[in-house]
Each structure stands twice: as structure tokens, then as C-alpha cells.
C-alpha atoms as a PDB file:
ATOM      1  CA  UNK A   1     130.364  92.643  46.526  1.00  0.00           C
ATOM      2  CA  UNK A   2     130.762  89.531  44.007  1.00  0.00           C
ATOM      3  CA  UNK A   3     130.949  87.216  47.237  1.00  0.00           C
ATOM      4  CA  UNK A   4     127.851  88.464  49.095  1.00  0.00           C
ATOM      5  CA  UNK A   5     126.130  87.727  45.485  1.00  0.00           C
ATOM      6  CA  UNK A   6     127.980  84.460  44.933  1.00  0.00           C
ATOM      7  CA  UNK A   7     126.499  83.561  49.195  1.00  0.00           C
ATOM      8  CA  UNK A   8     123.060  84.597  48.179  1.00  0.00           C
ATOM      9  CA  UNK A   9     123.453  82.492  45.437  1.00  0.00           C
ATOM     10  CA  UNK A  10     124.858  79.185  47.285  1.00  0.00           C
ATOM     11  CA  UNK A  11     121.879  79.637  49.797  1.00  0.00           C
ATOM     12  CA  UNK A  12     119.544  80.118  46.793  1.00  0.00           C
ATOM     13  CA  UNK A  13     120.289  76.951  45.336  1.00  0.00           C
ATOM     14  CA  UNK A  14     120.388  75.223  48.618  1.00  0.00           C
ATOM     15  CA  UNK A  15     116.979  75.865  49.817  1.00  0.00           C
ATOM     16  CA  UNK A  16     116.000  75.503  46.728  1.00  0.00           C
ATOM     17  CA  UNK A  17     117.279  71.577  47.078  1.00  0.00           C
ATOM     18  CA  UNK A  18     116.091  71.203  50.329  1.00  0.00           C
ATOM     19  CA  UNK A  19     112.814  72.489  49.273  1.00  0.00           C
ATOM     20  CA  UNK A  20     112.710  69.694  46.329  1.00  0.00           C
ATOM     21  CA  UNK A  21     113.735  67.035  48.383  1.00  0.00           C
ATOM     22  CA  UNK A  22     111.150  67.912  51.281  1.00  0.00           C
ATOM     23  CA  UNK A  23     108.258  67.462  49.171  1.00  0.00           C
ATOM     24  CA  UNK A  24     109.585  64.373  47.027  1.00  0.00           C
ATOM     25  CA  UNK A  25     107.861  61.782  48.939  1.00  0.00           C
ATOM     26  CA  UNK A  26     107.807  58.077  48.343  1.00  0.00           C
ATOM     27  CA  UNK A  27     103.954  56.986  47.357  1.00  0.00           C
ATOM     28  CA  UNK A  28     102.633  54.530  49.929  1.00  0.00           C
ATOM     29  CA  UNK A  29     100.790  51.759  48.215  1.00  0.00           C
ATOM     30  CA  UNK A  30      98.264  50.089  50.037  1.00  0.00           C
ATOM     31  CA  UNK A  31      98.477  46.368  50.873  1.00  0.00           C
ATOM     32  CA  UNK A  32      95.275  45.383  48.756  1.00  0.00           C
ATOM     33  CA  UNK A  33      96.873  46.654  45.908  1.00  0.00           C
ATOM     34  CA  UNK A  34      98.841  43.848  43.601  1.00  0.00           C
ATOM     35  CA  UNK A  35     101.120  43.682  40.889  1.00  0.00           C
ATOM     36  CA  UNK A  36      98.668  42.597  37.230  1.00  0.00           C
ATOM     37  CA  UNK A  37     100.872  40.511  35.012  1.00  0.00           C
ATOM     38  CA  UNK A  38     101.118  41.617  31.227  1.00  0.00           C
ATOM     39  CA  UNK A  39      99.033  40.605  28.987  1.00  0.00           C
ATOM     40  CA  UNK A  40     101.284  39.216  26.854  1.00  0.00           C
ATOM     41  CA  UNK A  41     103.520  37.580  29.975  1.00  0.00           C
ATOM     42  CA  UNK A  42     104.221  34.378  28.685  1.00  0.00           C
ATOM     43  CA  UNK A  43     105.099  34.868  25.246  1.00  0.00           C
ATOM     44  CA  UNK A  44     108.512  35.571  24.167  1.00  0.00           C
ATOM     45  CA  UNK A  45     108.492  37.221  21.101  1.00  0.00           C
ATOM     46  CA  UNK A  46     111.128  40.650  22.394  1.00  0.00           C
END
């Protein structure tokens, strides 16, 4: 009994994980799009 639980479990968690990772996609940025420097860039006051 406590190892069909302790399967349904393991699965759970599993899909669960593979469900996360699935729809964890890495943003495309689009080419025209660049990087705007700080205002404050050039000073060095940290």
C-alpha cells in the first residue's frame, strides 16, 4: 500500500517538473533591441 502511494507520489512530482521545465522558455529578444547604458555609467561613486 505505502509503495503504490510513495509511486504515485514520485510520478507526481515528476510531471510536475517536466511540466515546469516545458513551459520555462528562454525570451527571444529581437535584434533591434540594444543594451541602454546607466545613467549614472561613468561615475564611480559604489
Amino acid at each position: 500500500m505505502w509503495i503504490a502511494l510513495f509511486i504515485v507520489a514520485i510520478l507526481f512530482v515528476l510531471g510536475s517538473a517536466l511540466i515546469l521545465l516545458r513551459s520555462a522558455k528562454i525570451p527571444e529578444i529581437p535584434d533591434n533591441v540594444k543594451p541602454q547604458p546607466y545613467k549614472n555609467d561613468d561615475s564611480e561613486d559604489w
